[in-house]
PDB file of N, CA and C in Angstrom:
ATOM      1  N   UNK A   1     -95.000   7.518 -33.841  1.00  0.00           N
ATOM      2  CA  UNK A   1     -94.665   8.684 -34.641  1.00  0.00           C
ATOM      3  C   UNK A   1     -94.941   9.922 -33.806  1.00  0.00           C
ATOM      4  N   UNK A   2     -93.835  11.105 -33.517  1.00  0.00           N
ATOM      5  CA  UNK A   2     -94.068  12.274 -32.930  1.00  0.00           C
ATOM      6  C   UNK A   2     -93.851  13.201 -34.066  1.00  0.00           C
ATOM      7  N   UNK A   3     -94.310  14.394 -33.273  1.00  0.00           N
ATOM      8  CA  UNK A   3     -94.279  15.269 -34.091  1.00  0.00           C
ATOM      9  C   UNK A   3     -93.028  16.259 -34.026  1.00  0.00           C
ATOM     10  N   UNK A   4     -92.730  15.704 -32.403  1.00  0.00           N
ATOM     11  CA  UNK A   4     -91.617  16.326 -32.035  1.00  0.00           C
ATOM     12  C   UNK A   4     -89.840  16.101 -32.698  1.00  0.00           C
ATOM     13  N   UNK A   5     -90.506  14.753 -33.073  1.00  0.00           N
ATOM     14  CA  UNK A   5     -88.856  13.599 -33.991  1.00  0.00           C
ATOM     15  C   UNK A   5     -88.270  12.879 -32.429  1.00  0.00           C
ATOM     16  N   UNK A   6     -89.246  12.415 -31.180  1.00  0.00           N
ATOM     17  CA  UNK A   6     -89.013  11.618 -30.500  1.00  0.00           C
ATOM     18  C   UNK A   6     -89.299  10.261 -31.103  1.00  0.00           C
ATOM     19  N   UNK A   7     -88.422   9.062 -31.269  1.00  0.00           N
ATOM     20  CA  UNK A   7     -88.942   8.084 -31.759  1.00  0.00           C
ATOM     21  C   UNK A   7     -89.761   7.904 -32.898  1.00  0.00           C
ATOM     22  N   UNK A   8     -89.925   6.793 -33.352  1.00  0.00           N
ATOM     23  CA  UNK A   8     -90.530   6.775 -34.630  1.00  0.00           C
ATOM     24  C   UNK A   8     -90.115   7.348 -35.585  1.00  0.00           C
ATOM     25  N   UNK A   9     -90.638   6.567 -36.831  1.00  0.00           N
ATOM     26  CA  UNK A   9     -90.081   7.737 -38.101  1.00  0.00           C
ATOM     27  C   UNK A   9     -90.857   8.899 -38.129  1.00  0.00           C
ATOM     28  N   UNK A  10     -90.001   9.162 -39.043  1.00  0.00           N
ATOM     29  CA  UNK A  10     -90.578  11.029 -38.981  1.00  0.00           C
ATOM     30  C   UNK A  10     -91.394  10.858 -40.537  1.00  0.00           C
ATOM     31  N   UNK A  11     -92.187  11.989 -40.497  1.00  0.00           N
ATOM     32  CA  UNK A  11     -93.216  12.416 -40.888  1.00  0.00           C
ATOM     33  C   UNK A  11     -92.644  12.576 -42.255  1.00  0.00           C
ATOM     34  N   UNK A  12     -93.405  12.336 -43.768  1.00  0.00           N
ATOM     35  CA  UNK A  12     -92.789  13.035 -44.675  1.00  0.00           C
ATOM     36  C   UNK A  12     -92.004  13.974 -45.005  1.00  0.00           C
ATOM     37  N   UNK A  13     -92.587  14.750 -44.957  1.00  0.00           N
ATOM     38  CA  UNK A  13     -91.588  16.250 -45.109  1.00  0.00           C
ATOM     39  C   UNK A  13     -90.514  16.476 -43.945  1.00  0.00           C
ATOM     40  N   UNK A  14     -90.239  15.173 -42.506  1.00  0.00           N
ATOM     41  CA  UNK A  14     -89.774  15.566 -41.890  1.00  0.00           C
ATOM     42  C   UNK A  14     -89.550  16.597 -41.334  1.00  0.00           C
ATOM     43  N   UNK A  15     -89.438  17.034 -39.580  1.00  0.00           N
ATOM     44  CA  UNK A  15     -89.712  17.643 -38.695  1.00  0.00           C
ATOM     45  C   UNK A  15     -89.549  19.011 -38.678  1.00  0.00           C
ATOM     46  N   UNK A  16     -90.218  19.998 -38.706  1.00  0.00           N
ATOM     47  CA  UNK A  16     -90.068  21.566 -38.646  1.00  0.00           C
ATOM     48  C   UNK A  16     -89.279  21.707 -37.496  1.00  0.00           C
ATOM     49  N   UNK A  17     -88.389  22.227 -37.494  1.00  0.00           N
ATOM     50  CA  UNK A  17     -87.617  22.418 -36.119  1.00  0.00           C
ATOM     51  C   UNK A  17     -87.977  23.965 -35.497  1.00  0.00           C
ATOM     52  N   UNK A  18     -88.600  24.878 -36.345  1.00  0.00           N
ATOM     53  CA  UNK A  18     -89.183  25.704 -36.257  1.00  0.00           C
ATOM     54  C   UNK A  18     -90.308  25.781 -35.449  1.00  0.00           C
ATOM     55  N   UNK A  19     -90.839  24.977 -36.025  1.00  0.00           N
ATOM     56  CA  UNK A  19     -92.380  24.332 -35.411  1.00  0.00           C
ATOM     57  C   UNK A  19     -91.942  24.147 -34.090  1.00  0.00           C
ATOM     58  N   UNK A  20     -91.408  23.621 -33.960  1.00  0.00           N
ATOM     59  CA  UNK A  20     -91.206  22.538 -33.113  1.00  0.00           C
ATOM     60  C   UNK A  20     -90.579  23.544 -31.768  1.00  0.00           C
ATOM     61  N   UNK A  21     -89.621  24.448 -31.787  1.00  0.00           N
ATOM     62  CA  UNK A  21     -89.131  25.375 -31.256  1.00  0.00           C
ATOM     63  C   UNK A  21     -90.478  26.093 -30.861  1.00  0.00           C
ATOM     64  N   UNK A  22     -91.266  26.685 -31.671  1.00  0.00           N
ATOM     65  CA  UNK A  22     -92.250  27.657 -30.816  1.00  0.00           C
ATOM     66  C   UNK A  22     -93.066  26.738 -29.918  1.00  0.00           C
ATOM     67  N   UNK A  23     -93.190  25.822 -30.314  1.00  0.00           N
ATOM     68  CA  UNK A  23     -94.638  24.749 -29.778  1.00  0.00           C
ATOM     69  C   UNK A  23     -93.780  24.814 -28.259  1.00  0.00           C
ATOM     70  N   UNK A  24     -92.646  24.524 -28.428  1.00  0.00           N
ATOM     71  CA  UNK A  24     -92.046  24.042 -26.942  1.00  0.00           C
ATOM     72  C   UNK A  24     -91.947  25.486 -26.069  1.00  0.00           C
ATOM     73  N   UNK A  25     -91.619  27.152 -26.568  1.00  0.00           N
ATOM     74  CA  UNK A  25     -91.655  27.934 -26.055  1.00  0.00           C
ATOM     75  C   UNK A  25     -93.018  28.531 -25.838  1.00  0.00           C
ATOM     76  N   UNK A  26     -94.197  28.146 -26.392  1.00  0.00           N
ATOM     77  CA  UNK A  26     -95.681  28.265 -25.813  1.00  0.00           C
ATOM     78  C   UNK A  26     -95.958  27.598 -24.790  1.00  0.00           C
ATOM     79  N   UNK A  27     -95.564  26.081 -24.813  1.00  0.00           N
ATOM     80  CA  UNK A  27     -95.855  25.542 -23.376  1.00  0.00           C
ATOM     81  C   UNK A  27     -95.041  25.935 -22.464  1.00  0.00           C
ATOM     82  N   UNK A  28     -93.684  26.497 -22.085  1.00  0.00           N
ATOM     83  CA  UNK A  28     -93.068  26.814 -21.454  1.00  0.00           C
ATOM     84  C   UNK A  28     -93.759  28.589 -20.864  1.00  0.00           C
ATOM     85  N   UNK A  29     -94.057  29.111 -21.861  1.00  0.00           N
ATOM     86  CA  UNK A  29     -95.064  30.694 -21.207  1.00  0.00           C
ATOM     87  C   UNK A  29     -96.405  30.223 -20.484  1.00  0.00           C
ATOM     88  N   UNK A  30     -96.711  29.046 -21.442  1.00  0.00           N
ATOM     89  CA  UNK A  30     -98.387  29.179 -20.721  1.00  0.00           C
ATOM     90  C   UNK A  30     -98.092  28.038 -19.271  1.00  0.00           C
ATOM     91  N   UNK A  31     -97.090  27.340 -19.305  1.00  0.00           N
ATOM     92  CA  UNK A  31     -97.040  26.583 -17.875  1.00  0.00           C
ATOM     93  C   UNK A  31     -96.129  27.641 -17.109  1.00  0.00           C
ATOM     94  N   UNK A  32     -95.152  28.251 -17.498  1.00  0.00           N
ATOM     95  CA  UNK A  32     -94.752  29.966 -16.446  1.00  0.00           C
ATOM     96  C   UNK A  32     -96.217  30.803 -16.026  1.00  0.00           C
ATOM     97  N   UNK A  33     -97.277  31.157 -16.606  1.00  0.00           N
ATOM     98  CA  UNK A  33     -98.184  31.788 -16.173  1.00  0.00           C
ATOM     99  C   UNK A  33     -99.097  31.292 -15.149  1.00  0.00           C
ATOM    100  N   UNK A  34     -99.237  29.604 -15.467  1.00  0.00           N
ATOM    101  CA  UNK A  34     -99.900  28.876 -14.652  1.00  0.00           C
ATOM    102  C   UNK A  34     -99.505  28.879 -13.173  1.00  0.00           C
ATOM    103  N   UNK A  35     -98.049  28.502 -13.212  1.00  0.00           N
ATOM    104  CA  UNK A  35     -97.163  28.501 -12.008  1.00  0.00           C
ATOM    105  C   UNK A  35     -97.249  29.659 -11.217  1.00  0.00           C
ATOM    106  N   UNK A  36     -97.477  30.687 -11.951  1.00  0.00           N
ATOM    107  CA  UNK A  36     -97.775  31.928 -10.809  1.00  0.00           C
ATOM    108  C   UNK A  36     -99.025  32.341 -10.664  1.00  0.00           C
ATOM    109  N   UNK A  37     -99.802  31.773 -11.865  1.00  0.00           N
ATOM    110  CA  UNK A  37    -101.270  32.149 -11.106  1.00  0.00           C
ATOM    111  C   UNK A  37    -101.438  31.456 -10.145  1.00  0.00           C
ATOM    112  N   UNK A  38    -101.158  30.076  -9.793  1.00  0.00           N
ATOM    113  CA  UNK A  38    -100.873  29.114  -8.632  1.00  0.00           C
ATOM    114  C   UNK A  38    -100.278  29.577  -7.303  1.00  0.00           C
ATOM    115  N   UNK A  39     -99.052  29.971  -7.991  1.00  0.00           N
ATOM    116  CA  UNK A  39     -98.511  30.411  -6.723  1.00  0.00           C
ATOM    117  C   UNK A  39     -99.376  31.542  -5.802  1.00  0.00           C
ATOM    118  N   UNK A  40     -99.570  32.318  -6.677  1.00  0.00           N
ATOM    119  CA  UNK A  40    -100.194  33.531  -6.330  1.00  0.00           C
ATOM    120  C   UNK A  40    -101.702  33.361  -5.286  1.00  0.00           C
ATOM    121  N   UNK A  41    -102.267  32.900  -6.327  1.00  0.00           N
ATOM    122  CA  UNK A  41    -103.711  33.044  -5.898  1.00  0.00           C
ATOM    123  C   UNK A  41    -103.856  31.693  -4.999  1.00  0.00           C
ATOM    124  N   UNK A  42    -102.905  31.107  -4.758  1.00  0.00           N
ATOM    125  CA  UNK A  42    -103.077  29.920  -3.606  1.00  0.00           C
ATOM    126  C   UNK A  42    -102.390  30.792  -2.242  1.00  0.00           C
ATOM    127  N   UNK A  43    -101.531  31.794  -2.215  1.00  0.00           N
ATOM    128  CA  UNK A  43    -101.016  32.162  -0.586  1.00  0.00           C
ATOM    129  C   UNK A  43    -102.028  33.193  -0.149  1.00  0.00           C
ATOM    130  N   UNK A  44    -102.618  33.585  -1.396  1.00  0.00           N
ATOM    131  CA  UNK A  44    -103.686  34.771  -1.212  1.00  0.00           C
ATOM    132  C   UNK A  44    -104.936  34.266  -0.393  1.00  0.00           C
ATOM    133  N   UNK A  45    -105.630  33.105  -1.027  1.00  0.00           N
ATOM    134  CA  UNK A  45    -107.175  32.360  -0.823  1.00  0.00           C
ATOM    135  C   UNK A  45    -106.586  31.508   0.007  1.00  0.00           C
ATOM    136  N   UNK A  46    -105.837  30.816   0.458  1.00  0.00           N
ATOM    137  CA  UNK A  46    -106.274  29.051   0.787  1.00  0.00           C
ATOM    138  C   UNK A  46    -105.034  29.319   1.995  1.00  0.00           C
ATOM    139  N   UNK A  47    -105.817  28.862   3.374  1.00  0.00           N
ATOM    140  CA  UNK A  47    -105.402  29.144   4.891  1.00  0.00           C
ATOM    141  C   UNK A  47    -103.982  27.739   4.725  1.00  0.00           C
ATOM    142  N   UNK A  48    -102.817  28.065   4.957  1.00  0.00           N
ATOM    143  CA  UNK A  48    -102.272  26.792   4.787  1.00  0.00           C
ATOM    144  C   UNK A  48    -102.134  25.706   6.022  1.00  0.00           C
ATOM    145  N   UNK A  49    -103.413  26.015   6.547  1.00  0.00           N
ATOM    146  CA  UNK A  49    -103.779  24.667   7.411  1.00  0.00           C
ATOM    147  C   UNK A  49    -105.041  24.406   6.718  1.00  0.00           C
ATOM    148  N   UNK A  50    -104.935  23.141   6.231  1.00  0.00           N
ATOM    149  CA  UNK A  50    -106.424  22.469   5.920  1.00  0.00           C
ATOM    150  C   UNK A  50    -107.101  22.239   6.502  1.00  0.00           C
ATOM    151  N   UNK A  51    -108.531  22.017   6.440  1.00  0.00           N
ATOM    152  CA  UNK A  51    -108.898  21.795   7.205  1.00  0.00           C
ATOM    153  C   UNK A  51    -110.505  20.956   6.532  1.00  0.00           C
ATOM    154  N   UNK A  52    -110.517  21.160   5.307  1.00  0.00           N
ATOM    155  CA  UNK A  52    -111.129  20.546   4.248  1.00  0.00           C
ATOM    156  C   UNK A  52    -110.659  19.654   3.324  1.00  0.00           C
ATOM    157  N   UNK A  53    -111.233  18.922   2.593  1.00  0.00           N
ATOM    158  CA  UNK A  53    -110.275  18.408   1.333  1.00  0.00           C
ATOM    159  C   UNK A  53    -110.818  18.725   0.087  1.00  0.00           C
ATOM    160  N   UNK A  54    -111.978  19.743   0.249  1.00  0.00           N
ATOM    161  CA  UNK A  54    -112.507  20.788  -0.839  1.00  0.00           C
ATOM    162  C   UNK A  54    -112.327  21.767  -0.286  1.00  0.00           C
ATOM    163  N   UNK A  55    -112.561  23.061  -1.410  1.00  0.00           N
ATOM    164  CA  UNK A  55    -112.146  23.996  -1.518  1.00  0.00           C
ATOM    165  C   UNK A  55    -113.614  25.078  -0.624  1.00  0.00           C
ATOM    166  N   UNK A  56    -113.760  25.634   0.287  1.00  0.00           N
ATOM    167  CA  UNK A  56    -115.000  26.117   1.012  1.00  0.00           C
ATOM    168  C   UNK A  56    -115.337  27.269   0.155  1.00  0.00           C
ATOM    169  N   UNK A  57    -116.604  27.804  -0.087  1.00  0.00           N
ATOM    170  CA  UNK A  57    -116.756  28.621  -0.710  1.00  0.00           C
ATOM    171  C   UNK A  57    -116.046  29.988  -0.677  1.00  0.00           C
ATOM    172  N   UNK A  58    -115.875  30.402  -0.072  1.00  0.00           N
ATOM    173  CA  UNK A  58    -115.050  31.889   0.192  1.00  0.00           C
ATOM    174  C   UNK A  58    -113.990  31.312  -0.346  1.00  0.00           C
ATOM    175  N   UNK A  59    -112.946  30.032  -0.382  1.00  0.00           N
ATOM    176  CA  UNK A  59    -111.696  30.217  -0.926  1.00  0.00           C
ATOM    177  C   UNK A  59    -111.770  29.879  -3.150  1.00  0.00           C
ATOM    178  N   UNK A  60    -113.001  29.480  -3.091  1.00  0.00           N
ATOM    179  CA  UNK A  60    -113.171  29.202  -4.360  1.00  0.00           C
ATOM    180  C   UNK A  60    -113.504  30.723  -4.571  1.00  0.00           C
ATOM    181  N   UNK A  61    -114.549  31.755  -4.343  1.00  0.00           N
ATOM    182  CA  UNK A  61    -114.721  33.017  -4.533  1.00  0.00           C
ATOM    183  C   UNK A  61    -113.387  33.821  -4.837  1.00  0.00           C
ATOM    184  N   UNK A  62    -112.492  33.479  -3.758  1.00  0.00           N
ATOM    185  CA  UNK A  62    -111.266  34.347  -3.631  1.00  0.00           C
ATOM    186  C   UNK A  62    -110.243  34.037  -5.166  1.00  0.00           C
ATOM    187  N   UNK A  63    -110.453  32.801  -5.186  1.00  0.00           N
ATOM    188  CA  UNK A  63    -109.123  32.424  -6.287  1.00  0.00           C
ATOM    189  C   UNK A  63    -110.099  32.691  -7.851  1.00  0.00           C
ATOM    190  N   UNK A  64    -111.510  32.980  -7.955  1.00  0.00           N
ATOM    191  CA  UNK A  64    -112.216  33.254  -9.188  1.00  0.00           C
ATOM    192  C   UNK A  64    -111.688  34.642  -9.316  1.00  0.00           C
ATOM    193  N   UNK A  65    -111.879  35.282  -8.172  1.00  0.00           N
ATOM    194  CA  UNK A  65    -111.599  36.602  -8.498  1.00  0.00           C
ATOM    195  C   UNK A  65    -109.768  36.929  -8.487  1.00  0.00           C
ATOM    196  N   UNK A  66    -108.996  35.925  -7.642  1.00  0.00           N
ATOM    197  CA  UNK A  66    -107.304  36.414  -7.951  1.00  0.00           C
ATOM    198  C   UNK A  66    -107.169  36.392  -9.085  1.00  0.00           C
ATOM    199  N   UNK A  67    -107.667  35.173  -9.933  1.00  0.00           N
ATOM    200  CA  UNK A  67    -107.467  34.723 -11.510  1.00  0.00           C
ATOM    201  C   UNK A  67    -108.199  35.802 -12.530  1.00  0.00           C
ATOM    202  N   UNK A  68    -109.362  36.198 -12.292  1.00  0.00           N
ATOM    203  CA  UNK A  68    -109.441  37.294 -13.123  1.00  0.00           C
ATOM    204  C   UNK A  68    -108.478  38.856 -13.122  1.00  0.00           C
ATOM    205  N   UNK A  69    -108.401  38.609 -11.941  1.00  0.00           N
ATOM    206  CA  UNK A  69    -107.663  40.422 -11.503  1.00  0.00           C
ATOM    207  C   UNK A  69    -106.271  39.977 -12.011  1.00  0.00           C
ATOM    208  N   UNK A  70    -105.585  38.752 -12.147  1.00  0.00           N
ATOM    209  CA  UNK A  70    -104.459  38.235 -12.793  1.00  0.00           C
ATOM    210  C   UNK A  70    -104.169  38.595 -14.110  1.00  0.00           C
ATOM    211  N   UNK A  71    -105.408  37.967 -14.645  1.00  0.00           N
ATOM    212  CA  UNK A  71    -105.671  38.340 -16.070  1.00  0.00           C
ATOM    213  C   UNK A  71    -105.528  39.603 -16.874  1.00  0.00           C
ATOM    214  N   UNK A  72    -106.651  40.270 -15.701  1.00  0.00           N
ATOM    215  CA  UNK A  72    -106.845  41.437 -16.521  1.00  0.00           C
ATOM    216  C   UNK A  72    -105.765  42.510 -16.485  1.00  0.00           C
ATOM    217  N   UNK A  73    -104.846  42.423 -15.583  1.00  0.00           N
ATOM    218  CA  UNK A  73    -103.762  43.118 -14.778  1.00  0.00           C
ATOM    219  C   UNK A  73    -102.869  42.939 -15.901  1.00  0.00           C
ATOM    220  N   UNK A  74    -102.468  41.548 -15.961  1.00  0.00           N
ATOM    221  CA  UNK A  74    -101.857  40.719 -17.300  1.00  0.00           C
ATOM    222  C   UNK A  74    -101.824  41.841 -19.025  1.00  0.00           C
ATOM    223  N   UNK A  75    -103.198  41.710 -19.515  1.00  0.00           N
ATOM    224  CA  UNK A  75    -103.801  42.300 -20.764  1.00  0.00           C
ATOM    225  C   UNK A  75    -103.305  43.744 -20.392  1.00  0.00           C
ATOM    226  N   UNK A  76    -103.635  44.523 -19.263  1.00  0.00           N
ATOM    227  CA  UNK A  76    -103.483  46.215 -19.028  1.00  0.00           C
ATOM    228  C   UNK A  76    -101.996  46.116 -19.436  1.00  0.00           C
ATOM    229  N   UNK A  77    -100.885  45.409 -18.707  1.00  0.00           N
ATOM    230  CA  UNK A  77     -99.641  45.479 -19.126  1.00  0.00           C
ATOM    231  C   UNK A  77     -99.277  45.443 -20.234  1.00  0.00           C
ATOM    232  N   UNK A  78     -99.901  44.096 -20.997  1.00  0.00           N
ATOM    233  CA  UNK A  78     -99.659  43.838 -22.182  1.00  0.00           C
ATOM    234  C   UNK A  78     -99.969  45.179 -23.040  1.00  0.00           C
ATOM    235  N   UNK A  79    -101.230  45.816 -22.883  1.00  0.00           N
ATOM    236  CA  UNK A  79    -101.694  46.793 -23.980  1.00  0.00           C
ATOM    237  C   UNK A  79    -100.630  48.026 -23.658  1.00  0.00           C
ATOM    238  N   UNK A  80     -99.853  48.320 -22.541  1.00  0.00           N
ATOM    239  CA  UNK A  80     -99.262  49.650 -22.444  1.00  0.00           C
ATOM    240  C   UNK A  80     -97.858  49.061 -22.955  1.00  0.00           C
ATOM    241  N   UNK A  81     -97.625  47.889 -22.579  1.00  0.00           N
ATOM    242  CA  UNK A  81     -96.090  47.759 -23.340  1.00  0.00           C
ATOM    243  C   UNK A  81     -96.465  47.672 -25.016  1.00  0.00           C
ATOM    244  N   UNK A  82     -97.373  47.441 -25.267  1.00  0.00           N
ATOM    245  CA  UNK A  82     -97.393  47.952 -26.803  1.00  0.00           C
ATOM    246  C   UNK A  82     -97.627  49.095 -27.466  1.00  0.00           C
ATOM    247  N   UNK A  83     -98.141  49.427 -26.920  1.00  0.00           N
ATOM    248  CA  UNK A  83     -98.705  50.821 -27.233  1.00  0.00           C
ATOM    249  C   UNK A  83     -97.412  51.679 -26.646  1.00  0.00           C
ATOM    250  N   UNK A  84     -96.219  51.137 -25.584  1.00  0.00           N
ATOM    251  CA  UNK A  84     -95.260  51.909 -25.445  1.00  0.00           C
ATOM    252  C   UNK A  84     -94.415  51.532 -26.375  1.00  0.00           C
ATOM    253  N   UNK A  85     -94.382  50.263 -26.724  1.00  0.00           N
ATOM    254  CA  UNK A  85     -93.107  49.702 -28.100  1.00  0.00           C
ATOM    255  C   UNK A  85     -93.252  50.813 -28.940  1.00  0.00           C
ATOM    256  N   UNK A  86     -95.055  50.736 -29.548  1.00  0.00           N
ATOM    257  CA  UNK A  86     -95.572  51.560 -30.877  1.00  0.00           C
ATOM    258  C   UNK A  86     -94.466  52.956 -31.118  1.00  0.00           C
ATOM    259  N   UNK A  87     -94.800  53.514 -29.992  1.00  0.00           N
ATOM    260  CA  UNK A  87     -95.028  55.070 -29.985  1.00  0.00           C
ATOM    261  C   UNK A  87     -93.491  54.748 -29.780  1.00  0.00           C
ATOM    262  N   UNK A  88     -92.044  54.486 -29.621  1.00  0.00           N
ATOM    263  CA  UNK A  88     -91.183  54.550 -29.486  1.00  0.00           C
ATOM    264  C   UNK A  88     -90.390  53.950 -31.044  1.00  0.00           C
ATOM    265  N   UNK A  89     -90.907  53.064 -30.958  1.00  0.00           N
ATOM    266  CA  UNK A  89     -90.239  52.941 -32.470  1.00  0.00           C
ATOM    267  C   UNK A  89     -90.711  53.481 -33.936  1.00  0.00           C
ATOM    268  N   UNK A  90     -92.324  54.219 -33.517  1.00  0.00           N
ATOM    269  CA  UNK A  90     -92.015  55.758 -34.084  1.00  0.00           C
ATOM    270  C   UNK A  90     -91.050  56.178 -34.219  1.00  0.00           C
ATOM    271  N   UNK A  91     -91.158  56.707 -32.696  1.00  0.00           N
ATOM    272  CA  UNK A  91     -89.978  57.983 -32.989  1.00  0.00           C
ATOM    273  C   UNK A  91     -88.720  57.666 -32.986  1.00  0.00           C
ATOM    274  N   UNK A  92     -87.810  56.453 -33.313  1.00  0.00           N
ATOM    275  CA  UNK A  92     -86.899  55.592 -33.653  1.00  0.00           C
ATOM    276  C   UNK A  92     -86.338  55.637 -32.172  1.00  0.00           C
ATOM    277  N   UNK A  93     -86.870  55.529 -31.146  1.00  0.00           N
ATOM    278  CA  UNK A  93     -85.972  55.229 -29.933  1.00  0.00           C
ATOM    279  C   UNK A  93     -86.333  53.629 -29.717  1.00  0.00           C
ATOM    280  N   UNK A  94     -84.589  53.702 -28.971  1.00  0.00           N
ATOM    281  CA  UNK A  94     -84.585  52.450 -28.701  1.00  0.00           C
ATOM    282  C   UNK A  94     -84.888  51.532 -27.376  1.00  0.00           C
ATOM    283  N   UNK A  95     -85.384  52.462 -26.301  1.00  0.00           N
ATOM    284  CA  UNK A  95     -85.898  52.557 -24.990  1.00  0.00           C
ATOM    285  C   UNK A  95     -87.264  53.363 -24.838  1.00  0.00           C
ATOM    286  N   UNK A  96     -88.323  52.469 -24.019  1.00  0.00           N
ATOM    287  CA  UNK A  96     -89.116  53.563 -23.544  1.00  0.00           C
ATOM    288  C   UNK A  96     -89.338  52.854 -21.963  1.00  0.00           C
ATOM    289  N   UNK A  97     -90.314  53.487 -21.985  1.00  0.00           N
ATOM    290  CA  UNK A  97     -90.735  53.759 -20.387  1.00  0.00           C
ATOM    291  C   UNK A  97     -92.017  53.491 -19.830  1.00  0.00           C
ATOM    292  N   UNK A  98     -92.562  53.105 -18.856  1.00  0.00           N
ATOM    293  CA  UNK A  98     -93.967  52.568 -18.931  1.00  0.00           C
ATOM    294  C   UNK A  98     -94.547  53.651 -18.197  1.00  0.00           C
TER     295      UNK A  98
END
Protein backbone atom coordinates (compact mmCIF):
# COMPACT_ATOMS: atom_id res chain seq x y z
CA UNK A 1 0.00 0.00 0.00
CA UNK A 2 1.43 3.61 -1.06
CA UNK A 3 0.45 6.59 -0.37
CA UNK A 4 1.45 7.73 -3.55
CA UNK A 5 -1.37 5.09 -5.53
CA UNK A 6 1.93 3.10 -6.66
CA UNK A 7 0.69 -0.43 -6.39
CA UNK A 8 -1.46 -1.78 -3.93
CA UNK A 9 -4.86 -0.81 -3.10
CA UNK A 10 -5.47 2.47 -2.24
CA UNK A 11 -6.32 3.78 0.94
CA UNK A 12 -10.01 4.41 1.89
CA UNK A 13 -10.80 7.66 1.00
CA UNK A 14 -8.43 7.03 -1.84
CA UNK A 15 -5.44 9.11 -2.96
CA UNK A 16 -5.22 13.02 -2.53
CA UNK A 17 -3.71 13.94 -5.69
CA UNK A 18 -3.25 17.18 -4.08
CA UNK A 19 -1.35 15.71 -1.43
CA UNK A 20 0.37 13.95 -3.38
CA UNK A 21 1.41 16.85 -5.90
CA UNK A 22 2.94 19.04 -3.07
CA UNK A 23 4.72 16.06 -1.28
CA UNK A 24 6.46 15.43 -4.72
CA UNK A 25 7.19 19.33 -5.28
CA UNK A 26 8.84 19.54 -1.59
CA UNK A 27 11.15 16.81 -2.36
CA UNK A 28 11.99 18.17 -5.61
CA UNK A 29 12.96 21.98 -3.72
CA UNK A 30 14.56 20.37 -0.82
CA UNK A 31 16.73 17.81 -3.15
CA UNK A 32 17.30 21.26 -5.70
CA UNK A 33 18.78 22.98 -2.53
CA UNK A 34 20.77 20.02 -1.54
CA UNK A 35 22.29 19.73 -5.04
CA UNK A 36 23.66 23.13 -4.79
CA UNK A 37 24.61 23.25 -1.41
CA UNK A 38 26.75 20.23 -2.73
CA UNK A 39 27.73 21.59 -5.58
CA UNK A 40 28.72 24.66 -4.05
CA UNK A 41 30.35 24.07 -0.92
CA UNK A 42 32.24 20.96 -2.41
CA UNK A 43 34.37 23.27 -5.33
CA UNK A 44 34.75 25.79 -2.54
CA UNK A 45 36.31 23.28 0.52
CA UNK A 46 37.47 20.00 -0.98
CA UNK A 47 41.01 20.11 -3.23
CA UNK A 48 39.79 17.86 -6.19
CA UNK A 49 42.75 15.69 -5.76
CA UNK A 50 42.26 13.41 -2.83
CA UNK A 51 44.32 12.66 -0.98
CA UNK A 52 42.32 11.35 2.11
CA UNK A 53 39.27 9.24 2.27
CA UNK A 54 38.04 11.55 5.19
CA UNK A 55 37.31 14.77 5.18
CA UNK A 56 40.71 16.80 7.03
CA UNK A 57 39.74 19.25 9.34
CA UNK A 58 40.02 22.57 7.52
CA UNK A 59 37.78 21.00 4.73
CA UNK A 60 35.07 19.94 7.29
CA UNK A 61 35.49 23.71 8.90
CA UNK A 62 35.14 25.14 5.39
CA UNK A 63 31.88 23.28 4.26
CA UNK A 64 30.25 24.02 8.20
CA UNK A 65 30.72 27.39 7.47
CA UNK A 66 29.73 27.33 3.26
CA UNK A 67 26.43 25.63 4.61
CA UNK A 68 25.64 28.14 7.09
CA UNK A 69 26.57 31.32 4.95
CA UNK A 70 24.21 29.24 2.34
CA UNK A 71 21.57 29.30 4.63
CA UNK A 72 21.59 32.36 5.97
CA UNK A 73 22.16 34.14 2.52
CA UNK A 74 19.11 31.80 1.56
CA UNK A 75 16.56 33.32 4.64
CA UNK A 76 18.12 37.24 3.84
CA UNK A 77 16.67 36.62 0.26
CA UNK A 78 13.80 34.98 1.30
CA UNK A 79 12.86 37.88 3.92
CA UNK A 80 13.48 40.80 1.18
CA UNK A 81 11.51 39.01 -1.52
CA UNK A 82 8.72 39.17 0.91
CA UNK A 83 8.81 41.99 2.37
CA UNK A 84 9.29 43.18 -1.45
CA UNK A 85 6.02 41.04 -2.59
CA UNK A 86 4.31 42.83 0.74
CA UNK A 87 4.99 46.35 0.02
CA UNK A 88 4.11 45.95 -3.77
CA UNK A 89 0.96 44.37 -3.65
CA UNK A 90 0.10 47.13 -1.35
CA UNK A 91 0.44 49.42 -3.57
CA UNK A 92 -1.29 47.12 -6.29
CA UNK A 93 1.87 46.79 -8.47
CA UNK A 94 2.51 44.05 -10.28
CA UNK A 95 6.44 44.12 -10.35
CA UNK A 96 8.93 45.02 -7.82
CA UNK A 97 12.46 45.17 -7.40
CA UNK A 98 14.95 43.88 -4.92
Amino acid sequence: MSFLGRGGPSPVGGVNHERVEMAINEIDMVSDVFNRIVSSCHSKCISPRYAEGDLNKGESVCIDRCVAKFFEVNKKVGEKMQSAGASAQATGSTSFSL
